[in-house]
N, C-alpha and C. Protein backbone atom coordinates (compact mmCIF):
# COMPACT_ATOMS: atom_id res chain seq x y z
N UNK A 1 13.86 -7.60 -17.11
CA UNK A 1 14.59 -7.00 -16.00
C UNK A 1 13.63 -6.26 -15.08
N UNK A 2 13.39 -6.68 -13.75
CA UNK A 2 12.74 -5.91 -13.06
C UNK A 2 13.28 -4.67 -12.00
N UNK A 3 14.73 -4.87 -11.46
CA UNK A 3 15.39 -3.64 -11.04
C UNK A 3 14.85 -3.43 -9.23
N UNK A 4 14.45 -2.66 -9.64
CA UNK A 4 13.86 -2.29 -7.81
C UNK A 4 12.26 -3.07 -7.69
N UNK A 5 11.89 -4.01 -8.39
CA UNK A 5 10.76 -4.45 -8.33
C UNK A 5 11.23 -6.01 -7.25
N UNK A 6 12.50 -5.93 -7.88
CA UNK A 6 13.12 -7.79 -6.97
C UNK A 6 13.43 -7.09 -5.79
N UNK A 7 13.57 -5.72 -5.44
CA UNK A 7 14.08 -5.79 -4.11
C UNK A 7 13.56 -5.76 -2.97
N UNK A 8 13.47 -6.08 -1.86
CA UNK A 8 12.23 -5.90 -0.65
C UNK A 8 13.09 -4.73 0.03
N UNK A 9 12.77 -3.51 0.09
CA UNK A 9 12.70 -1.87 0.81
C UNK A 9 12.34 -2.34 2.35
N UNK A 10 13.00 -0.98 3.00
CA UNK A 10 13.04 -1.68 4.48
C UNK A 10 11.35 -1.18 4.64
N UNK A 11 10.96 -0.30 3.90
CA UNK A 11 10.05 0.14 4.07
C UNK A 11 8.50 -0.84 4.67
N UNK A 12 8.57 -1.77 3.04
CA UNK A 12 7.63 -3.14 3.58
C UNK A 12 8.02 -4.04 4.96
N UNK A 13 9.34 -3.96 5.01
CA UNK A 13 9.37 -4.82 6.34
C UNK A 13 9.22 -3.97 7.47
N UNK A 14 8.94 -2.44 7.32
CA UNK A 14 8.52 -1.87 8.88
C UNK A 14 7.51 -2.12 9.05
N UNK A 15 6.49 -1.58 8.06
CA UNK A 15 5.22 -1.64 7.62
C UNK A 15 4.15 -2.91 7.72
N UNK A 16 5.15 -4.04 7.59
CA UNK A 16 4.90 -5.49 7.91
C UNK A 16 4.83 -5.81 9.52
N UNK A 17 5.74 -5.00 9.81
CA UNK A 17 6.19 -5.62 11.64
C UNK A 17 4.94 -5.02 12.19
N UNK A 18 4.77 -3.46 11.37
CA UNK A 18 3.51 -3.01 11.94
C UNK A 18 2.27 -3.22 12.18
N UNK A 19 1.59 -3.80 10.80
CA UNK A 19 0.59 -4.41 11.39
C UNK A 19 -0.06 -5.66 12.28
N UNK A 20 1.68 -6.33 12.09
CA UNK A 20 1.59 -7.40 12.88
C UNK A 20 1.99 -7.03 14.80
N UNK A 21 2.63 -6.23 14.65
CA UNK A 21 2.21 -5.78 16.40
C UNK A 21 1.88 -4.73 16.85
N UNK A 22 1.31 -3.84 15.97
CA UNK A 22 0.03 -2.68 16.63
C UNK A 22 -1.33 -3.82 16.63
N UNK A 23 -1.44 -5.35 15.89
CA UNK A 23 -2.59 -6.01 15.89
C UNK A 23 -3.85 -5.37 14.93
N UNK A 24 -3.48 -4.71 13.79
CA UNK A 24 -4.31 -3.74 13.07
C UNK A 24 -5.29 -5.37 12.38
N UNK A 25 -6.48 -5.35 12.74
CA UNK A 25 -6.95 -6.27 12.59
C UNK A 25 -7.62 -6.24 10.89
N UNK A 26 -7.09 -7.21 10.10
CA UNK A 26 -7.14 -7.43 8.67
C UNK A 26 -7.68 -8.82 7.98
N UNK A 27 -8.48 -9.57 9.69
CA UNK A 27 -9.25 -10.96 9.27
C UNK A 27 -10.50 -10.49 7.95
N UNK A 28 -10.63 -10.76 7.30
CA UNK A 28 -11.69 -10.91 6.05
C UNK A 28 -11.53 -9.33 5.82
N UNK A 29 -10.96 -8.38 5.88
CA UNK A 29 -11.16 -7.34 5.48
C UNK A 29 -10.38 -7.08 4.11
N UNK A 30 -11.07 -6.41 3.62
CA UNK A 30 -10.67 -6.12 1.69
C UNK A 30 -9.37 -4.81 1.83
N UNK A 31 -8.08 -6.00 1.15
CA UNK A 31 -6.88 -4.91 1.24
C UNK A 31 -6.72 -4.68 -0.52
N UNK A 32 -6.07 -3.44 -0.88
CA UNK A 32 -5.28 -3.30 -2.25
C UNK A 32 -3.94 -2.93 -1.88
N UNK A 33 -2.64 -3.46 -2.43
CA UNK A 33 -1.44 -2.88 -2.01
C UNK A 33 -1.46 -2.58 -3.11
N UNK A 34 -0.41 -0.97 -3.02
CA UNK A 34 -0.37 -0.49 -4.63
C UNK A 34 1.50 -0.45 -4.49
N UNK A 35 2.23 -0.63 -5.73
CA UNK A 35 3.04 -1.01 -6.36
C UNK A 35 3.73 -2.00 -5.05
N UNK A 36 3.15 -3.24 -5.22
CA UNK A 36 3.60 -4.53 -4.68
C UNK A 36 5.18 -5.10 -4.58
N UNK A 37 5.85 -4.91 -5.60
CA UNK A 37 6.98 -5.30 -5.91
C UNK A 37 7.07 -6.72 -5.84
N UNK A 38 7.83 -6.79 -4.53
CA UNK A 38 8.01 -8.53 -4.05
C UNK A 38 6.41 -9.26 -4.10
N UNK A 39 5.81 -8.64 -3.36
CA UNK A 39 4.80 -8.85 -2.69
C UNK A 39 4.71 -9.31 -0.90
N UNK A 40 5.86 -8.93 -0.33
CA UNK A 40 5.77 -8.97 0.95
C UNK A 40 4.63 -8.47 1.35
N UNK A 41 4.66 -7.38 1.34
CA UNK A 41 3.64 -6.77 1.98
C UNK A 41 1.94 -7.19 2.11
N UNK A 42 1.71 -7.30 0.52
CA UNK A 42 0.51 -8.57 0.28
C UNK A 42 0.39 -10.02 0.91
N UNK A 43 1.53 -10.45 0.97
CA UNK A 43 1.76 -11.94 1.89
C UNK A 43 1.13 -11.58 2.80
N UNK A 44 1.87 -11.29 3.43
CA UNK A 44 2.10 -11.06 5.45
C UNK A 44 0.42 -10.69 5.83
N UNK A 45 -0.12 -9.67 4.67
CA UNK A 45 -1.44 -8.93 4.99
C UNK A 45 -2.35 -10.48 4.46
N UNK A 46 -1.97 -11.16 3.99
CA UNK A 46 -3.31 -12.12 3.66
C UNK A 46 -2.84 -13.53 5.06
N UNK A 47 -2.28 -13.82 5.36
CA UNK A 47 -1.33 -14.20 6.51
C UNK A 47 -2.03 -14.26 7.85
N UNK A 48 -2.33 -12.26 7.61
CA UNK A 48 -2.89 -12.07 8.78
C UNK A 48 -4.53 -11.99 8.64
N UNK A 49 -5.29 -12.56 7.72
CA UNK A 49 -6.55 -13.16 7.18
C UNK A 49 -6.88 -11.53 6.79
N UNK A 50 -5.98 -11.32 5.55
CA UNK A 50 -7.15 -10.30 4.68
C UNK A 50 -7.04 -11.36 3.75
N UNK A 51 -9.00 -10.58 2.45
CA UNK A 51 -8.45 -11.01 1.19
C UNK A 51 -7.55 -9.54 0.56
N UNK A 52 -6.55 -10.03 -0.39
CA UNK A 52 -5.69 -8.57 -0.86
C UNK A 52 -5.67 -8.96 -2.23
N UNK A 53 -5.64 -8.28 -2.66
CA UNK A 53 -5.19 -7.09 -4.23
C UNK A 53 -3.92 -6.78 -4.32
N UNK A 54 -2.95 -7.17 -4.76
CA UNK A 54 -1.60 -6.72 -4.94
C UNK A 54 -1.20 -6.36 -6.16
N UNK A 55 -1.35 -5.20 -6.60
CA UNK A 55 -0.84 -4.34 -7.65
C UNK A 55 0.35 -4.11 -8.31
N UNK A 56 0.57 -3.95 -9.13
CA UNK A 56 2.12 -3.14 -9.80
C UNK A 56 1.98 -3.17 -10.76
N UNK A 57 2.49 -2.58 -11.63
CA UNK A 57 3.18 -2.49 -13.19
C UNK A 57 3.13 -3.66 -13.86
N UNK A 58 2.99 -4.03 -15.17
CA UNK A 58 2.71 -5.24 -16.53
C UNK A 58 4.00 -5.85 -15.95
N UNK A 59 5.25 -4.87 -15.95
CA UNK A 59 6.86 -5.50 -16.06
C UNK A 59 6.66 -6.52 -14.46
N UNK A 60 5.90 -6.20 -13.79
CA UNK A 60 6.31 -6.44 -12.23
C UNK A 60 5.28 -7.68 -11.66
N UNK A 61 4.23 -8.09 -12.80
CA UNK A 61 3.34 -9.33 -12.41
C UNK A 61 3.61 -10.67 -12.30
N UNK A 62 4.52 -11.14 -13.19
CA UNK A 62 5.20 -12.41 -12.95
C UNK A 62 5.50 -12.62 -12.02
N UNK A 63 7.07 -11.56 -11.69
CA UNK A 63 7.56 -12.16 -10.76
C UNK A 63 6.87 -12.08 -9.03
N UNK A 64 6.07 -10.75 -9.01
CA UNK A 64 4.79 -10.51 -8.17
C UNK A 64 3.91 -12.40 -8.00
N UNK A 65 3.73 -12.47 -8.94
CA UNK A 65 2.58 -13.93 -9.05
C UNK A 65 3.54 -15.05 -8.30
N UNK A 66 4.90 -15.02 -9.10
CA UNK A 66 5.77 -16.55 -8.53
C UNK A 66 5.85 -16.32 -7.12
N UNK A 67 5.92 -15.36 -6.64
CA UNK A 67 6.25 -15.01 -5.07
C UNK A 67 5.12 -15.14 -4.25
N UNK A 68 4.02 -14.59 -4.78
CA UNK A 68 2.53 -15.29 -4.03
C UNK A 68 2.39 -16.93 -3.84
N UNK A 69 2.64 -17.58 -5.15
CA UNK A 69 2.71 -18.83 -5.48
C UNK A 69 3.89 -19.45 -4.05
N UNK A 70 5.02 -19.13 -4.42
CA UNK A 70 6.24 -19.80 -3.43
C UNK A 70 5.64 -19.67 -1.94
N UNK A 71 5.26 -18.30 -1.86
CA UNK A 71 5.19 -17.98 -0.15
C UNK A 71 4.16 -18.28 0.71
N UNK A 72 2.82 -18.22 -0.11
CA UNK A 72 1.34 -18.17 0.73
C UNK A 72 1.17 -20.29 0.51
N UNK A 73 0.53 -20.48 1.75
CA UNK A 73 -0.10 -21.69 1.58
C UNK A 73 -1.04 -22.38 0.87
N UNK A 74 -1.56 -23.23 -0.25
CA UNK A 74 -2.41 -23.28 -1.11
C UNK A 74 -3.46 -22.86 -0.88
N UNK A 75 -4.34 -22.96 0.70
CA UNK A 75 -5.68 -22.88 0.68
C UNK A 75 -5.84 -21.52 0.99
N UNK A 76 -4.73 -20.93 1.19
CA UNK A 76 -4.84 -18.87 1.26
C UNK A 76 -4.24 -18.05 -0.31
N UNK A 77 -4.05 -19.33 -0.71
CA UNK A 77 -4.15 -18.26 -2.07
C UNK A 77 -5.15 -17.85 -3.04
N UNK A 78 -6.38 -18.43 -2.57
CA UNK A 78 -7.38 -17.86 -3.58
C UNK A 78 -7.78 -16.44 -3.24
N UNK A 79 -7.58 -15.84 -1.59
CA UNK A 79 -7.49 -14.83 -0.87
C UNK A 79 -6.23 -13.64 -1.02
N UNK A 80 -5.54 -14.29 -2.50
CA UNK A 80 -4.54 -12.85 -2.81
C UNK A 80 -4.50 -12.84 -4.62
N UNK A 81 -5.42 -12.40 -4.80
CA UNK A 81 -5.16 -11.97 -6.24
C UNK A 81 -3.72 -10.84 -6.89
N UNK A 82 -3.46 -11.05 -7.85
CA UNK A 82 -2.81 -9.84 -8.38
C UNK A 82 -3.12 -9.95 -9.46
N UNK A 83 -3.04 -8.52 -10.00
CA UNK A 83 -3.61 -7.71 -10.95
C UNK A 83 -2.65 -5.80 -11.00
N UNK A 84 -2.72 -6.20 -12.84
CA UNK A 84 -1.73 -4.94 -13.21
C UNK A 84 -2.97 -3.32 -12.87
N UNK A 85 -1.51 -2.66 -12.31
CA UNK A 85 -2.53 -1.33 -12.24
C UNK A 85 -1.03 -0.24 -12.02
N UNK A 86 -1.57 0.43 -13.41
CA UNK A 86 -0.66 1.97 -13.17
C UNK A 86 -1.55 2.87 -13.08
N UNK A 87 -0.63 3.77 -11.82
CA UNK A 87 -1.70 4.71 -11.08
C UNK A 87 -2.79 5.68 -11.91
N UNK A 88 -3.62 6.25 -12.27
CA UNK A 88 -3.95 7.13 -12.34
C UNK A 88 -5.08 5.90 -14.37
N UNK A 89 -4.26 5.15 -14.23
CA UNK A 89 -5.28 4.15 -15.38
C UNK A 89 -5.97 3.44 -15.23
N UNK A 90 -7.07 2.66 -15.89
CA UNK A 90 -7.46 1.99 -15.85
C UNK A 90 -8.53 1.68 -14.55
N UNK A 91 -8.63 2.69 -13.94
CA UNK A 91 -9.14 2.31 -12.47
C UNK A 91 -10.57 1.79 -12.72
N UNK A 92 -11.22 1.93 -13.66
CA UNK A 92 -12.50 1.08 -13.81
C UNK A 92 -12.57 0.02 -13.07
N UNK A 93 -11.06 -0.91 -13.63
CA UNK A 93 -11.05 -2.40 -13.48
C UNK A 93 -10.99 -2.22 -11.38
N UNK A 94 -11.20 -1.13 -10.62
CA UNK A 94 -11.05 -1.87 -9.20
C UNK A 94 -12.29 -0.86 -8.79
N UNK A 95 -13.35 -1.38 -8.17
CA UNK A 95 -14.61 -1.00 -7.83
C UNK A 95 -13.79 0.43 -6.82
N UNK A 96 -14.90 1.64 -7.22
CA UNK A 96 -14.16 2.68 -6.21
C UNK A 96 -14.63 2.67 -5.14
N UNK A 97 -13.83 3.34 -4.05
CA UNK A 97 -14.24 2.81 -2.53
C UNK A 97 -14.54 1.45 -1.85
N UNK A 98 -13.94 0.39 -2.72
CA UNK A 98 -14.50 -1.13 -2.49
C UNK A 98 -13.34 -1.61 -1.30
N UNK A 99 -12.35 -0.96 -1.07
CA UNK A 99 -11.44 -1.75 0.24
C UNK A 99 -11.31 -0.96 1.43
N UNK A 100 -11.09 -1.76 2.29
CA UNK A 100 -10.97 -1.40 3.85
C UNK A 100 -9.42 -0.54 3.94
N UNK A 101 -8.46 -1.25 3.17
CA UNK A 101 -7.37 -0.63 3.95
C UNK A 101 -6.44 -0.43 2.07
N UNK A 102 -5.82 0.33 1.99
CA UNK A 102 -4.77 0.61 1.06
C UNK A 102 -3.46 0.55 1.49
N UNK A 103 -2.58 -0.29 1.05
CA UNK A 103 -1.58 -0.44 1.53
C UNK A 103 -0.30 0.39 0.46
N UNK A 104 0.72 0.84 0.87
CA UNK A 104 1.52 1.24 0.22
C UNK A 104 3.37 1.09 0.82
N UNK A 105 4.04 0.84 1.02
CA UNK A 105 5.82 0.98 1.33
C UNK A 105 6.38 1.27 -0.07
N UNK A 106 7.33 2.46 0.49
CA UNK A 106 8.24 3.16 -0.64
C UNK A 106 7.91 3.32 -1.94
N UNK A 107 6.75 3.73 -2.16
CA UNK A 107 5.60 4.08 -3.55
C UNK A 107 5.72 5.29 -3.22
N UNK A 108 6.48 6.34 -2.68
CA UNK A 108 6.18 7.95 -2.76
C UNK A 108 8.09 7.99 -3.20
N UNK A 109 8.19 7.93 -4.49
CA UNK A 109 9.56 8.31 -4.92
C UNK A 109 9.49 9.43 -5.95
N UNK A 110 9.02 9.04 -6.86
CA UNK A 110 8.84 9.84 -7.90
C UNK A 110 7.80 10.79 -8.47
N UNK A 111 8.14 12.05 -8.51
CA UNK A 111 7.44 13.05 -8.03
C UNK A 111 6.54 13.48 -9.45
N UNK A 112 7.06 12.72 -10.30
CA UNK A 112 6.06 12.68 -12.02
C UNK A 112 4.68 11.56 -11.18
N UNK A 113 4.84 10.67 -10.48
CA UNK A 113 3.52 10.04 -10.59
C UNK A 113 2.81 10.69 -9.24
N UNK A 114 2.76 11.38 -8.61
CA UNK A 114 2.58 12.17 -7.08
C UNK A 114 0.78 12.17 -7.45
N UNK A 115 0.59 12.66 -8.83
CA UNK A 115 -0.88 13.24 -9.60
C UNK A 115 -1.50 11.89 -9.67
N UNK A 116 -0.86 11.28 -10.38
CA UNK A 116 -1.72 10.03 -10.41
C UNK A 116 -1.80 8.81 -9.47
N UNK A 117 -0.95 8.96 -8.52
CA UNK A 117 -0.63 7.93 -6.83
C UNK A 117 -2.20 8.36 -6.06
N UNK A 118 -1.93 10.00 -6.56
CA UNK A 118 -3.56 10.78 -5.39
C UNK A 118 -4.42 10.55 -5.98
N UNK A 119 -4.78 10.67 -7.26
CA UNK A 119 -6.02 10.65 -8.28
C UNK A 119 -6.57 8.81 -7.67
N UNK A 120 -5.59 8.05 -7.97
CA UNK A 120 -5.14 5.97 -7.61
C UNK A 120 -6.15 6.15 -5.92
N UNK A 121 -5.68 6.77 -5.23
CA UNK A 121 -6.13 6.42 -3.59
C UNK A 121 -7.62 7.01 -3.77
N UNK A 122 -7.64 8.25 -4.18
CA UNK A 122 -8.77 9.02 -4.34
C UNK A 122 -9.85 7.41 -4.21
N UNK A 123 -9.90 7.23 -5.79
CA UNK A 123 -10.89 6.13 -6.58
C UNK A 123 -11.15 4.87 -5.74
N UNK A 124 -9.75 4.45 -4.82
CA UNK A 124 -9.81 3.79 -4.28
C UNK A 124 -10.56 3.52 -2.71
N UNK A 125 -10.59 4.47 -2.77
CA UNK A 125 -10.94 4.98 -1.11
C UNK A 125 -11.87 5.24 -0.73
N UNK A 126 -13.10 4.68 0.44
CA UNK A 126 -14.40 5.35 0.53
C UNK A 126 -14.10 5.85 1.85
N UNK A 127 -15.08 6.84 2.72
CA UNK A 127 -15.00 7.16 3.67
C UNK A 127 -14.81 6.37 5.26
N UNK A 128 -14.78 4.91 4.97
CA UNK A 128 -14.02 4.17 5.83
C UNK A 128 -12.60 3.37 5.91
N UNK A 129 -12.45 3.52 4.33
CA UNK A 129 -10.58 3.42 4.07
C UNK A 129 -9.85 4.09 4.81
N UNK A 130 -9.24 2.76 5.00
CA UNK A 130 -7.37 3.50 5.95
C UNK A 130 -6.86 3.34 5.02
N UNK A 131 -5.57 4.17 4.45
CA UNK A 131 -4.64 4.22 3.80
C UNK A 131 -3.33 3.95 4.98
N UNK A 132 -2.18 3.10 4.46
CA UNK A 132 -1.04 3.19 5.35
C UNK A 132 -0.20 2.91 4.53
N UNK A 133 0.54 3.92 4.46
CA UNK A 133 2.21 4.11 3.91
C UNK A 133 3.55 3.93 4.63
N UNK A 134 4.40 3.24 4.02
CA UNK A 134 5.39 3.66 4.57
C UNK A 134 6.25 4.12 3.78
N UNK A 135 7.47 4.99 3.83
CA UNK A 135 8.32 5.53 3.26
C UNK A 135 9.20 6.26 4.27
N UNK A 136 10.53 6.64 3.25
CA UNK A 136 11.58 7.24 4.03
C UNK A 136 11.01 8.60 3.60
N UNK A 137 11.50 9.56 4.28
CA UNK A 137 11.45 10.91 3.81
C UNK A 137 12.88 11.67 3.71
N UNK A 138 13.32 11.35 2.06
CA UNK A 138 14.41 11.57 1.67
C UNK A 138 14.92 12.67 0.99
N UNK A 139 13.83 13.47 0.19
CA UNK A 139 14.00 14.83 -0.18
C UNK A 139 12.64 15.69 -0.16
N UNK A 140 12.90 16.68 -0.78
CA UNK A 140 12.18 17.80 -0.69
C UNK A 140 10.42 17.44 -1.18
N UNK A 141 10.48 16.29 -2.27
CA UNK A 141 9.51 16.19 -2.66
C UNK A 141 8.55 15.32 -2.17
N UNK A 142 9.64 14.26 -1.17
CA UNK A 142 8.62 13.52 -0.27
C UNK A 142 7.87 14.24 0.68
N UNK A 143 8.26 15.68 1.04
CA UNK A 143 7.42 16.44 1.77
C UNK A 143 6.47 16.96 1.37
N UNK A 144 6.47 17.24 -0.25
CA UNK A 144 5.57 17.72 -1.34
C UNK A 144 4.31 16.83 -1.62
N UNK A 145 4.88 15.46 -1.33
CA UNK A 145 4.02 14.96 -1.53
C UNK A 145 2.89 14.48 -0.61
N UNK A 146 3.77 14.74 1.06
CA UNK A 146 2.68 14.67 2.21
C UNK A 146 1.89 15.45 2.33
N UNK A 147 2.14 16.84 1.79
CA UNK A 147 1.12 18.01 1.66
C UNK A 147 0.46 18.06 0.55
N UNK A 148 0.83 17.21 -0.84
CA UNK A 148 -0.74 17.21 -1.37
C UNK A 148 -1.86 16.08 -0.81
N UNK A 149 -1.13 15.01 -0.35
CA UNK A 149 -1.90 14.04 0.59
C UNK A 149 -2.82 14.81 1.79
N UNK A 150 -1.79 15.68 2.52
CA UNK A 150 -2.72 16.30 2.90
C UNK A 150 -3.71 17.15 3.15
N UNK A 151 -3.95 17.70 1.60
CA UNK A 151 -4.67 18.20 1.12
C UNK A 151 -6.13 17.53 0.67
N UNK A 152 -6.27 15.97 0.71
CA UNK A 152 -7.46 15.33 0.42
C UNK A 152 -7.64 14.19 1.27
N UNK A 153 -6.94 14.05 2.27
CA UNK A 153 -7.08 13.49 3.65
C UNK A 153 -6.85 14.13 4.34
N UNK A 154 -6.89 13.44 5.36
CA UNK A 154 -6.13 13.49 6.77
C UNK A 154 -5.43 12.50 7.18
N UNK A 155 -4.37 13.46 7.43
CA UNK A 155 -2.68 12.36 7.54
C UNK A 155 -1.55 12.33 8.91
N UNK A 156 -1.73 11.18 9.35
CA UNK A 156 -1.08 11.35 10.74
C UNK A 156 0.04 10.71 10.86
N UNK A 157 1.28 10.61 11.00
CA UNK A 157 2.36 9.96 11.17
C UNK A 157 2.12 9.02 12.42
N UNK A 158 1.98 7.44 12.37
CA UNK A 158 1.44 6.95 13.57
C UNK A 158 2.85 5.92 14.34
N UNK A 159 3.91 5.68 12.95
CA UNK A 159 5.14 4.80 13.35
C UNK A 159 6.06 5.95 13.13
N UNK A 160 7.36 5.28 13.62
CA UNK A 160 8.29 5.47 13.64
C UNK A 160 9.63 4.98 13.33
N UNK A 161 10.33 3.88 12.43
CA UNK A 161 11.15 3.50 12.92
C UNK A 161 12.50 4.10 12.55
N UNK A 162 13.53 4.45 13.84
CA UNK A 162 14.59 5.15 13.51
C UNK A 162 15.59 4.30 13.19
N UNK A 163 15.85 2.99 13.09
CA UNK A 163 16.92 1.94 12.85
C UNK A 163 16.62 1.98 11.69
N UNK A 164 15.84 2.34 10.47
CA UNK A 164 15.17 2.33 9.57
C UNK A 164 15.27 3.37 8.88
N UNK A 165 14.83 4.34 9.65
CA UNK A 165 14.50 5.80 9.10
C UNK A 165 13.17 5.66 7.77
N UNK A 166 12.19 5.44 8.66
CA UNK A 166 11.20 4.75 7.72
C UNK A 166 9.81 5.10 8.61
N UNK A 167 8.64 5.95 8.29
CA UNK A 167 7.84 6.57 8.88
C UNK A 167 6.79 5.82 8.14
N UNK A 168 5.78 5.80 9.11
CA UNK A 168 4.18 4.83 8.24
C UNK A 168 3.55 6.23 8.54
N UNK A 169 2.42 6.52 8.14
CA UNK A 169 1.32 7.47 7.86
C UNK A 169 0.26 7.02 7.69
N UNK A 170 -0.90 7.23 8.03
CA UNK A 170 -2.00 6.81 8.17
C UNK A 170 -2.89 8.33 7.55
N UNK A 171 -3.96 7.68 6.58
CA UNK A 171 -4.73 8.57 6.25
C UNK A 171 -5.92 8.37 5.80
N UNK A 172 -7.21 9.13 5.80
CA UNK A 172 -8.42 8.54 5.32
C UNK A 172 -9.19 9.86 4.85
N UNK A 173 -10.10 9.52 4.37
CA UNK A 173 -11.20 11.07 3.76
C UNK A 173 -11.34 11.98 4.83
N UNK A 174 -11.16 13.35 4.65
CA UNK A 174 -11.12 14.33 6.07
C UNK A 174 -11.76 14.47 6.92
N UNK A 175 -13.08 13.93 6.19
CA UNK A 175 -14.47 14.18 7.08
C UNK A 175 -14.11 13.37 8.34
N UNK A 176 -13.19 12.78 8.41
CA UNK A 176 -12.62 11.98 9.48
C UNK A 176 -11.96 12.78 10.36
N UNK A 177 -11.81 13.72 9.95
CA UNK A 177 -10.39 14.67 11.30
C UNK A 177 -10.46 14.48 12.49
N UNK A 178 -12.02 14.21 13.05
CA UNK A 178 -12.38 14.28 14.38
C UNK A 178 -12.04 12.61 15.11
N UNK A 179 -12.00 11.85 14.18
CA UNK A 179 -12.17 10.45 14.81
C UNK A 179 -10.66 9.76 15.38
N UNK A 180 -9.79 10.37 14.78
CA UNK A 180 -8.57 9.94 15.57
C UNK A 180 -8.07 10.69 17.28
């Protein structure tokens, strides 16, 4: 039973529209999406010529894999791996600071993994990583959790969508503050 892992969140499909018409350019550049679910979000980003990393949970790789398999074209699938990763484990297995962009939609729910989501980007992230999230901001702790984010980045709300109610965020190592 996978539960909210089969469902596609409006979140990935803002997040999707987004990089496809702000033009956030993702030809050969190294993506990780972290908790993948469907794998929309991984599609669309290898689509738009990244290679990607699409992550989630042991329970959530199958059906993650059949959906890469069904959706991407044969000769772009050697350009989307997936691979299990719970936050805050195992991070050996993904070189630190090795990707351009971190992808995330509706991965800021639960406020037990908040420690290990930041510890996950930390490892992941070098000083030219974009991080981009999307999520709703639905209670108290999704705010909790933009302020420990922004406590080890810098974090800018760059979308909007109100048909949605679904905000992307953009963030990278602080030493960056000046460059946006």
């Amino acid at each position: 039973r996978l539960g909210v892992a089969a469902v596609v969140w409006d979140a990935a499909v803002v997040l999707c529209a987004y990089l496809e018409m702000e033009g956030i350019d993702l030809r050969d550049r190294s993506v990780i999406e972290l908790g993948a679910g469907t794998g929309l979000l991984g599609i669309v980003a290898t689509l738009l010529g990244a290679r990607v990393t699409m992550t989630d949970r042991e329970a959530a790789l199958e059906f993650l894999e059949s959906n890469v398999q069904a959706n991407l074209p044969s000769e772009l699938r050697p350009r989307a791996v997936v691979k299990e990763l719970t936050w805050g484990k195992d991070l050996d297995n993904f070189p630190p600071g090795a990707f351009d962009f971190v992808l995330g939609a509706d991965i800021v729910y639960l406020e037990e993994t908040f420690a290990e989501l930041l510890q996950t980007l930390e490892h992941l992230c070098s000083e030219q990583t974009v991080i981009l999230l999307a999520c709703r901001i639905r209670y108290e702790r999704d705010h909790k959790f933009l302020k420990m984010l922004r406590d080890r980045f810098s974090v800018y709300e760059v979308h909007y969508d109100s048909s949605k109610d679904v905000h992307i965020y953009k963030a990278q190592r602080s030493s960056h503050k000046d460059d946006f």
